[in-house]
PDB file of N, CA and C in Angstrom:
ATOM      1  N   UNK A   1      13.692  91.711 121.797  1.00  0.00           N
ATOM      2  CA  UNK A   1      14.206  92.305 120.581  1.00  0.00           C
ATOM      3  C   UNK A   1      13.077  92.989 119.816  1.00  0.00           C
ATOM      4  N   UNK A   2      13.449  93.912 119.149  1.00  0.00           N
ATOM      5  CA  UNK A   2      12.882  94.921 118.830  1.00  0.00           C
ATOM      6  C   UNK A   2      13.278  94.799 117.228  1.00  0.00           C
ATOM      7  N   UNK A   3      12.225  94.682 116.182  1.00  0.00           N
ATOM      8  CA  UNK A   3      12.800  94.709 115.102  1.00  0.00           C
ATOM      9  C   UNK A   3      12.812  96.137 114.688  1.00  0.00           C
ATOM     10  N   UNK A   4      13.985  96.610 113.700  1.00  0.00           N
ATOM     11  CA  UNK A   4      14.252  97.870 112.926  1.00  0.00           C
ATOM     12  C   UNK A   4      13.076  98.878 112.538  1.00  0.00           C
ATOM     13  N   UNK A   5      12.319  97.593 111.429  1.00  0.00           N
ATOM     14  CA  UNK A   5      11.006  97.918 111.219  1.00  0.00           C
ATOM     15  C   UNK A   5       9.953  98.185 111.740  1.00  0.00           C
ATOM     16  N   UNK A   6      10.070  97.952 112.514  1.00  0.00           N
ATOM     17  CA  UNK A   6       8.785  98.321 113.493  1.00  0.00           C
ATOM     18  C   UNK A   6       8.515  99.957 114.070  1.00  0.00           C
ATOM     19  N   UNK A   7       7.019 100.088 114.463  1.00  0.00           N
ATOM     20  CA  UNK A   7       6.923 101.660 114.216  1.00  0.00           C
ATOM     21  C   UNK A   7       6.527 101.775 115.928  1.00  0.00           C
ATOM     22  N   UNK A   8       6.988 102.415 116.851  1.00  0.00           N
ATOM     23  CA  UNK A   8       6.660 101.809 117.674  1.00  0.00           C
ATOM     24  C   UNK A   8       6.234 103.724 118.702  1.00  0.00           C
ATOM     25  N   UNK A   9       5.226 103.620 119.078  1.00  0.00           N
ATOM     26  CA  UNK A   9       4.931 105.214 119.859  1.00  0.00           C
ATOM     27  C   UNK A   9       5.838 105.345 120.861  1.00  0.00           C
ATOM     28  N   UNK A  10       6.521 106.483 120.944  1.00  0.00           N
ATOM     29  CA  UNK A  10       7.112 107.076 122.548  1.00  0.00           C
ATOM     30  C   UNK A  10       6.322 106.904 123.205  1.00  0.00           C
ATOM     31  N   UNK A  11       4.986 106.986 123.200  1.00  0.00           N
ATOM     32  CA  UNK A  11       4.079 107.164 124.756  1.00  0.00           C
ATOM     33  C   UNK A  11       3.545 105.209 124.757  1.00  0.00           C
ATOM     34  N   UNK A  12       4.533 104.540 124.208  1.00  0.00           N
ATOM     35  CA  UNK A  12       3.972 102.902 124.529  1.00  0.00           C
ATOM     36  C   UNK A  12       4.801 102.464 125.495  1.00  0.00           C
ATOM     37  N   UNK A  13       3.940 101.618 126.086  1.00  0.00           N
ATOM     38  CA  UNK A  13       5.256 101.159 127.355  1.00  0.00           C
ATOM     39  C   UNK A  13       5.285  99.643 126.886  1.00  0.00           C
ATOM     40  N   UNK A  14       6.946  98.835 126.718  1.00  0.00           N
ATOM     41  CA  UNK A  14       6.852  98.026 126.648  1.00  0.00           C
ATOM     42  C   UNK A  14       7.904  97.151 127.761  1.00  0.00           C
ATOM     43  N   UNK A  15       7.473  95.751 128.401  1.00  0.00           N
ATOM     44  CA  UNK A  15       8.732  95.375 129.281  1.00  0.00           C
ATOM     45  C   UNK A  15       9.735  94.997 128.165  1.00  0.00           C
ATOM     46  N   UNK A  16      11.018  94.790 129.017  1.00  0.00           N
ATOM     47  CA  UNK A  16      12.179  94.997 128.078  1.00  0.00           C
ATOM     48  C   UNK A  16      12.406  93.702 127.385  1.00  0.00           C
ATOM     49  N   UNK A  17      11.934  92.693 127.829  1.00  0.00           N
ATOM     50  CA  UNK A  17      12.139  91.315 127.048  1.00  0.00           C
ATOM     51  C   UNK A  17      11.019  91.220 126.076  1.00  0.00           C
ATOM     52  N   UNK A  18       9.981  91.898 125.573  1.00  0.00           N
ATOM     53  CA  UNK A  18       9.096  92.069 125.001  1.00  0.00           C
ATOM     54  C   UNK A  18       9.729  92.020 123.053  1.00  0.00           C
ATOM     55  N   UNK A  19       9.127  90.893 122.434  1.00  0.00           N
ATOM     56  CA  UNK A  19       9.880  90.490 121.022  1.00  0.00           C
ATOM     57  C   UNK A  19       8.555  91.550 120.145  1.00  0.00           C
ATOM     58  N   UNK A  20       9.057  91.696 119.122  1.00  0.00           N
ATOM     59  CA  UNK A  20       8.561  92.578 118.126  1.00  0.00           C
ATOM     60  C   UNK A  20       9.032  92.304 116.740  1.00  0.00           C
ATOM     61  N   UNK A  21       7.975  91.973 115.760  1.00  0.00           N
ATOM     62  CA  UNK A  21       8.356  91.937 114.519  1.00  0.00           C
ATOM     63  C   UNK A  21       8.342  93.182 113.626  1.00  0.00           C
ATOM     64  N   UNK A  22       8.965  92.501 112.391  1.00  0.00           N
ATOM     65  CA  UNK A  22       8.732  94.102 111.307  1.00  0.00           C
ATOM     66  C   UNK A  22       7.658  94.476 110.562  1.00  0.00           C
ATOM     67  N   UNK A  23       7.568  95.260 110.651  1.00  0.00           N
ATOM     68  CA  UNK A  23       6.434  96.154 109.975  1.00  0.00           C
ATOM     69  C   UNK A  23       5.160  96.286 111.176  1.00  0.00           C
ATOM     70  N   UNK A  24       5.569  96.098 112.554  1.00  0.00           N
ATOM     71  CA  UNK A  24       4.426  96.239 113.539  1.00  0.00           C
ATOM     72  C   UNK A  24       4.058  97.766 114.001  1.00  0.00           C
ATOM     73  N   UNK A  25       3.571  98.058 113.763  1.00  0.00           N
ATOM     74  CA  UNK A  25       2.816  99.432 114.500  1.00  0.00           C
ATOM     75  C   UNK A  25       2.009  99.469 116.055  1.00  0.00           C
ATOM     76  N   UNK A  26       2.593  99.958 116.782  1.00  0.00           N
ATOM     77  CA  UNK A  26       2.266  99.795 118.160  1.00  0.00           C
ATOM     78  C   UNK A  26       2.116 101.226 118.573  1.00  0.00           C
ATOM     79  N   UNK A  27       1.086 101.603 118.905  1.00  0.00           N
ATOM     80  CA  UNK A  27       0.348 103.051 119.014  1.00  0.00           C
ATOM     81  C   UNK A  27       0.672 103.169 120.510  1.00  0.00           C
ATOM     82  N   UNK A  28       0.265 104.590 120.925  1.00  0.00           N
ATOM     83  CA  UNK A  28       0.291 105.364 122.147  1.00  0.00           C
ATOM     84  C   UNK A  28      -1.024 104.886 123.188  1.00  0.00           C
ATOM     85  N   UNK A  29      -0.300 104.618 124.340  1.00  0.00           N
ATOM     86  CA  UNK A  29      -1.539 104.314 125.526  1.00  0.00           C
ATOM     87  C   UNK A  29      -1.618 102.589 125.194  1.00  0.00           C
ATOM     88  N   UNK A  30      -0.570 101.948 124.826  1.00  0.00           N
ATOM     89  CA  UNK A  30      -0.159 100.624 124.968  1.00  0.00           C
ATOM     90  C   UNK A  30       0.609 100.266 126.072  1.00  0.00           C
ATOM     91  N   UNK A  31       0.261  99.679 127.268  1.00  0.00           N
ATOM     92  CA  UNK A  31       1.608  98.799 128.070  1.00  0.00           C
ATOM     93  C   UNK A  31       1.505  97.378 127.344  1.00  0.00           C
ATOM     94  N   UNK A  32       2.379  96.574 127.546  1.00  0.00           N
ATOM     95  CA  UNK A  32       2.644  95.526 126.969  1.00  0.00           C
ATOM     96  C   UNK A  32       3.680  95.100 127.856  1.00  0.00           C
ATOM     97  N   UNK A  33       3.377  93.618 128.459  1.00  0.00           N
ATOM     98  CA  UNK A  33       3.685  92.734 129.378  1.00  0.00           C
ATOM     99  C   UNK A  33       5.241  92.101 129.055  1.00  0.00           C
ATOM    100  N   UNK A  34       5.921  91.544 129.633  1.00  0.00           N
ATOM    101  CA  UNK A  34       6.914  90.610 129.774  1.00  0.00           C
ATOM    102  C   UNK A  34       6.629  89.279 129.082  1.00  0.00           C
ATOM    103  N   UNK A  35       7.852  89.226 128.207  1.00  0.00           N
ATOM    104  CA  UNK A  35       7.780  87.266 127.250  1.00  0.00           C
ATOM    105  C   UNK A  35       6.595  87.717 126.359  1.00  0.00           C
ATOM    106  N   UNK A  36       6.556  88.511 126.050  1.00  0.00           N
ATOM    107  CA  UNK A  36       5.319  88.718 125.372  1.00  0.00           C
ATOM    108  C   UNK A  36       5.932  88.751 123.759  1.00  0.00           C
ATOM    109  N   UNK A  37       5.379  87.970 123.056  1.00  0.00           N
ATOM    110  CA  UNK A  37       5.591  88.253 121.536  1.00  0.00           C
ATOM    111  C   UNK A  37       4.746  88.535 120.572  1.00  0.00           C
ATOM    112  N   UNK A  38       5.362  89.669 119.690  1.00  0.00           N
ATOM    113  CA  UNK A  38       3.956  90.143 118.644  1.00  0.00           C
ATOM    114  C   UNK A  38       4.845  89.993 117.124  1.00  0.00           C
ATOM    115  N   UNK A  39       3.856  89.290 116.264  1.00  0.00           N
ATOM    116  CA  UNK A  39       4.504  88.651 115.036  1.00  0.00           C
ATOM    117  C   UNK A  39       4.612  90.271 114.340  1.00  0.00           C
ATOM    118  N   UNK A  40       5.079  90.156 113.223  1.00  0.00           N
ATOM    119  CA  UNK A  40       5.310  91.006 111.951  1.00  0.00           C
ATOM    120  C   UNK A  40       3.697  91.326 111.605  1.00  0.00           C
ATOM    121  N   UNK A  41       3.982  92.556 111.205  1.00  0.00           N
ATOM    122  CA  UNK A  41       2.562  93.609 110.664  1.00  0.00           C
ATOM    123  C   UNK A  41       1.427  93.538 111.208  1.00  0.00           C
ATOM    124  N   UNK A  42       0.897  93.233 113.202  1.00  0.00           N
ATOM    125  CA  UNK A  42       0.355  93.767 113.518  1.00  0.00           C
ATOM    126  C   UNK A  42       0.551  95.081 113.785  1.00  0.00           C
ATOM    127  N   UNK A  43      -0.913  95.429 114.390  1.00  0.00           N
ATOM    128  CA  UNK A  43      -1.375  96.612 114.397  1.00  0.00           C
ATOM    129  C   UNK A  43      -2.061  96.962 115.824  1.00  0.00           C
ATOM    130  N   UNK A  44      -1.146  97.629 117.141  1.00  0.00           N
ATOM    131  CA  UNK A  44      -1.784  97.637 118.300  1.00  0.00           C
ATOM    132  C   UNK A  44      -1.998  99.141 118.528  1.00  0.00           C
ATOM    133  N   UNK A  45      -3.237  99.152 118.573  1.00  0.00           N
ATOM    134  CA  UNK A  45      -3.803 100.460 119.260  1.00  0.00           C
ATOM    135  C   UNK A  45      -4.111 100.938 120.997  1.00  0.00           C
ATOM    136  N   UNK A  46      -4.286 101.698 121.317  1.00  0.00           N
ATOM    137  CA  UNK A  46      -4.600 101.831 122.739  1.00  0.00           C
ATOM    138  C   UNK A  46      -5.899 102.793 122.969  1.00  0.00           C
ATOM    139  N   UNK A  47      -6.569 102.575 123.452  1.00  0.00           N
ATOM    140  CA  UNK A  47      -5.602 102.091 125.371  1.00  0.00           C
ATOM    141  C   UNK A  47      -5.990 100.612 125.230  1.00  0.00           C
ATOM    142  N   UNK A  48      -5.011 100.071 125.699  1.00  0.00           N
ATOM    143  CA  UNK A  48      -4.480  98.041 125.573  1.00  0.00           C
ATOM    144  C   UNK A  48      -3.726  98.417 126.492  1.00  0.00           C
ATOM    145  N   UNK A  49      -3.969  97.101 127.175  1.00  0.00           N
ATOM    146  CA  UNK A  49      -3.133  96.688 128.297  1.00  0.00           C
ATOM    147  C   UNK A  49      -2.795  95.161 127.857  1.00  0.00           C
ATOM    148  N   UNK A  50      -1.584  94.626 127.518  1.00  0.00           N
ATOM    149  CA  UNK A  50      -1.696  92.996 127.465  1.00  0.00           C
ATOM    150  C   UNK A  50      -0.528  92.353 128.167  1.00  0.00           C
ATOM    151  N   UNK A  51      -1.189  91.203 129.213  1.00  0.00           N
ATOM    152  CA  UNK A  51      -0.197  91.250 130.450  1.00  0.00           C
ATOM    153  C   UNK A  51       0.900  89.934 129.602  1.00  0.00           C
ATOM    154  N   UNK A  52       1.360  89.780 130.497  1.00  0.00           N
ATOM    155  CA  UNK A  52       2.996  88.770 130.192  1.00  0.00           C
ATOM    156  C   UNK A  52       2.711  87.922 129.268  1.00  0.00           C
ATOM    157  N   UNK A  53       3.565  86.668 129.104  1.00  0.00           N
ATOM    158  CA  UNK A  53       3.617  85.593 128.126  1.00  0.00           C
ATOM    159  C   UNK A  53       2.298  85.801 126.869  1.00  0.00           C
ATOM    160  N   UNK A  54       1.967  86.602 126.245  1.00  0.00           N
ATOM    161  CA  UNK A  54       1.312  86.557 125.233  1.00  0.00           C
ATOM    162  C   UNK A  54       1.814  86.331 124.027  1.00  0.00           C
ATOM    163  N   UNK A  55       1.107  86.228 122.910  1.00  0.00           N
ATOM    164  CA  UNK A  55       0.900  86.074 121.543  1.00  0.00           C
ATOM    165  C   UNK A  55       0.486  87.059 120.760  1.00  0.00           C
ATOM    166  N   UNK A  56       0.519  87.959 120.076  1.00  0.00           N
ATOM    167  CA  UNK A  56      -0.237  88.630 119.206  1.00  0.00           C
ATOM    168  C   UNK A  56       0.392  88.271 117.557  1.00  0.00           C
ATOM    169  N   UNK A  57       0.071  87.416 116.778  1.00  0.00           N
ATOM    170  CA  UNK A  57       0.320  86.375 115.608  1.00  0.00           C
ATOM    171  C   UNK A  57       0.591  87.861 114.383  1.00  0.00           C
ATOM    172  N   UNK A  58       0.826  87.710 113.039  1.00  0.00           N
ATOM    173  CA  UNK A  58       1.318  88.491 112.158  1.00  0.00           C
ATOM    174  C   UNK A  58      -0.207  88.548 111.843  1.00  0.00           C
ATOM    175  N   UNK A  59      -0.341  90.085 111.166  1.00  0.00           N
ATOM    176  CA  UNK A  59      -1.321  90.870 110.967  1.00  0.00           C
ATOM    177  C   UNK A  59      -2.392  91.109 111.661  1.00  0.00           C
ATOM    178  N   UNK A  60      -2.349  90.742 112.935  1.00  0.00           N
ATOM    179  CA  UNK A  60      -3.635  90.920 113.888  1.00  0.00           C
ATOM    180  C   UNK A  60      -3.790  92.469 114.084  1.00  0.00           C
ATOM    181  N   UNK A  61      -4.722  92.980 114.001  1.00  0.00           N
ATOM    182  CA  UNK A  61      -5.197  94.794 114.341  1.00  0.00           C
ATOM    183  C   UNK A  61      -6.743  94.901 115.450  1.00  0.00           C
ATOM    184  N   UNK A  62      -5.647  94.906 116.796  1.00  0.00           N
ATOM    185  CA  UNK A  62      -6.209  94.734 118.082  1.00  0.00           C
ATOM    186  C   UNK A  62      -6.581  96.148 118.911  1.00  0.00           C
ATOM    187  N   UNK A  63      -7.248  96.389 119.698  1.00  0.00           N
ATOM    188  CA  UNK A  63      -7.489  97.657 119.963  1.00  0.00           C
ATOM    189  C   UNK A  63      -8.222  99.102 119.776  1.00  0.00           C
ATOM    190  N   UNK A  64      -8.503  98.684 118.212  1.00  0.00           N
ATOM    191  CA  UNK A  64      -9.071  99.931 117.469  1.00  0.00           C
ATOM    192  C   UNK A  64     -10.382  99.952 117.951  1.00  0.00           C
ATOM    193  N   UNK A  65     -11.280 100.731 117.186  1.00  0.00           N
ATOM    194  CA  UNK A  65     -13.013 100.747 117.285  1.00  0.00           C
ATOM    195  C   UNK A  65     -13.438  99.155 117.098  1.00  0.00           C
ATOM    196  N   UNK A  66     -14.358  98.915 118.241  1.00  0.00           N
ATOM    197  CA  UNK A  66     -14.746  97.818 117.857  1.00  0.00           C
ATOM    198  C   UNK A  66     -15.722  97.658 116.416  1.00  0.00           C
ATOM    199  N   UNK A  67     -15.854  96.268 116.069  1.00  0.00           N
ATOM    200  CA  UNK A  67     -16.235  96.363 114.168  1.00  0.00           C
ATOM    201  C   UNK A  67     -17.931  95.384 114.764  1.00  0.00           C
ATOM    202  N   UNK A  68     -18.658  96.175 115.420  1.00  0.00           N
ATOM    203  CA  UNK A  68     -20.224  95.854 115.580  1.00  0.00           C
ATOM    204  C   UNK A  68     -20.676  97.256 115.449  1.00  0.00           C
ATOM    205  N   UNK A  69     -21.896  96.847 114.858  1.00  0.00           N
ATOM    206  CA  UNK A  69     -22.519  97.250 114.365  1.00  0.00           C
ATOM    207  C   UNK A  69     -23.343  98.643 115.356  1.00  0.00           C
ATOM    208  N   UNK A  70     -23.660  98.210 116.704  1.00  0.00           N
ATOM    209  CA  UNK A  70     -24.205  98.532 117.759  1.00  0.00           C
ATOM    210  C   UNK A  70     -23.145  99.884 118.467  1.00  0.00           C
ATOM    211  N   UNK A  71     -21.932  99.615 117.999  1.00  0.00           N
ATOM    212  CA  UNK A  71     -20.841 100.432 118.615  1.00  0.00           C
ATOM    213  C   UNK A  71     -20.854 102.164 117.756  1.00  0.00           C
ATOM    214  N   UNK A  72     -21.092 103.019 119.180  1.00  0.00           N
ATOM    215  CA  UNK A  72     -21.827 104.557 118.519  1.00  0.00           C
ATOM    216  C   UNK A  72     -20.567 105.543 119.181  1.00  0.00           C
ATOM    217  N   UNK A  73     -19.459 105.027 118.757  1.00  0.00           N
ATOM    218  CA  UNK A  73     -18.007 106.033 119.290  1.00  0.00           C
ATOM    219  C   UNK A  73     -17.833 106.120 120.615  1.00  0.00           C
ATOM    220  N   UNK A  74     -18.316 105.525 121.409  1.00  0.00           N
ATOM    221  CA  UNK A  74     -18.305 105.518 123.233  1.00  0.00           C
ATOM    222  C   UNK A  74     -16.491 105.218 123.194  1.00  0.00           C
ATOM    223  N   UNK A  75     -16.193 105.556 124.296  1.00  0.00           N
ATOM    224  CA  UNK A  75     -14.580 105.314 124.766  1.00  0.00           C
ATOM    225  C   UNK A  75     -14.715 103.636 124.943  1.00  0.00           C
ATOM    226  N   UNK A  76     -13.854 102.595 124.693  1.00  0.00           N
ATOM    227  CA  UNK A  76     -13.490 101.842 124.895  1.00  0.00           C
ATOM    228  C   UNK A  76     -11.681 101.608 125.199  1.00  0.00           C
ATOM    229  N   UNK A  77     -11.790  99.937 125.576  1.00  0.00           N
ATOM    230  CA  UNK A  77     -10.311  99.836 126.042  1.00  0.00           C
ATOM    231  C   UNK A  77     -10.337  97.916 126.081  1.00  0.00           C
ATOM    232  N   UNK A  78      -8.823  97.789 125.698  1.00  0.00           N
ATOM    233  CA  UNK A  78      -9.058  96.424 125.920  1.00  0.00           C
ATOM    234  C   UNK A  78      -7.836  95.783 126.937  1.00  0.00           C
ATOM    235  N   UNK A  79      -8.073  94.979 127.301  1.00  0.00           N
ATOM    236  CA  UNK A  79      -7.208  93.904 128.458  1.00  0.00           C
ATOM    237  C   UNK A  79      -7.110  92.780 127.919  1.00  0.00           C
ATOM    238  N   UNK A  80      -5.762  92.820 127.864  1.00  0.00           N
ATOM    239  CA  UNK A  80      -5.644  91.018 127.711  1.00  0.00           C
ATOM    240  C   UNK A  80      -4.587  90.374 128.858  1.00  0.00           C
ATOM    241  N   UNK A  81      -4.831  89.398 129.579  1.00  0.00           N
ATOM    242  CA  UNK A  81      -4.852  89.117 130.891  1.00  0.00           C
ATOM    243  C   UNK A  81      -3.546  88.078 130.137  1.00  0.00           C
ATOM    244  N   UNK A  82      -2.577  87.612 131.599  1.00  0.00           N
ATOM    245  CA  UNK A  82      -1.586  86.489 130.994  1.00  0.00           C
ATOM    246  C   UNK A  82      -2.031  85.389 130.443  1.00  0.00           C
ATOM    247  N   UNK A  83      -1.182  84.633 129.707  1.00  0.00           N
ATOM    248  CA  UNK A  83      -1.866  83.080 129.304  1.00  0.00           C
ATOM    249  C   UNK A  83      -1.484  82.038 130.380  1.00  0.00           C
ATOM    250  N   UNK A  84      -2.641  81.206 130.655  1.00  0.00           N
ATOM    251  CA  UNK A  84      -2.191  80.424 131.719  1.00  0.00           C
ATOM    252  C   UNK A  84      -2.165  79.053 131.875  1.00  0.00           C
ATOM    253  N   UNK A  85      -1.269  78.203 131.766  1.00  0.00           N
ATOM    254  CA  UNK A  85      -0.840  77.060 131.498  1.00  0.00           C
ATOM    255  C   UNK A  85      -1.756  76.182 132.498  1.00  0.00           C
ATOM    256  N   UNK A  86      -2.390  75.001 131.459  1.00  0.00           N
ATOM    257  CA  UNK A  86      -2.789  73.894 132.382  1.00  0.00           C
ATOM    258  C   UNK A  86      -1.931  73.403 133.181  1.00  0.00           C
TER     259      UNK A  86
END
């Protein structure tokens, strides 16, 4: 489910059981995995890849420029791999 609110890019790919809260913004050059749930008023940028059963909790802003100091505009990208049960 897909909430109303949510802002979500044509160019994001999401699987279809994939939950979504309101006020989430989910940018272009996102896939996003299966069982995967993202709370209310995050913020996903791309390029992200985040595989199945995940979490992304309310207000998390994942993806963007990384926030070090050392980081001089180079292309980056992030992966987040499934969660995997003991």
């Amino acid at each position: 489910m897909i909430d109303s609110r949510a802002v979500i890019s044509p160019q994001a790919q999401l699987a279809a059981d994939v939950q979504v809260g309101p006020f989430t913004v989910i940018g272009a050059d996102v896939v996003i995995g299966p069982r995967t749930w993202i709370g209310p008023h995050a913020v996903i940028n791309g390029p992200t890849r985040i595989g199945a059963d995940n979490k992304i909790f309310q207000f998390a802003s994942i993806g963007d420029a990384p926030q070090d100091k050392k980081y001089n505009g180079e292309p980056t990208r992030l992966e987040i791999e499934p969660r995997h049960h003991p």
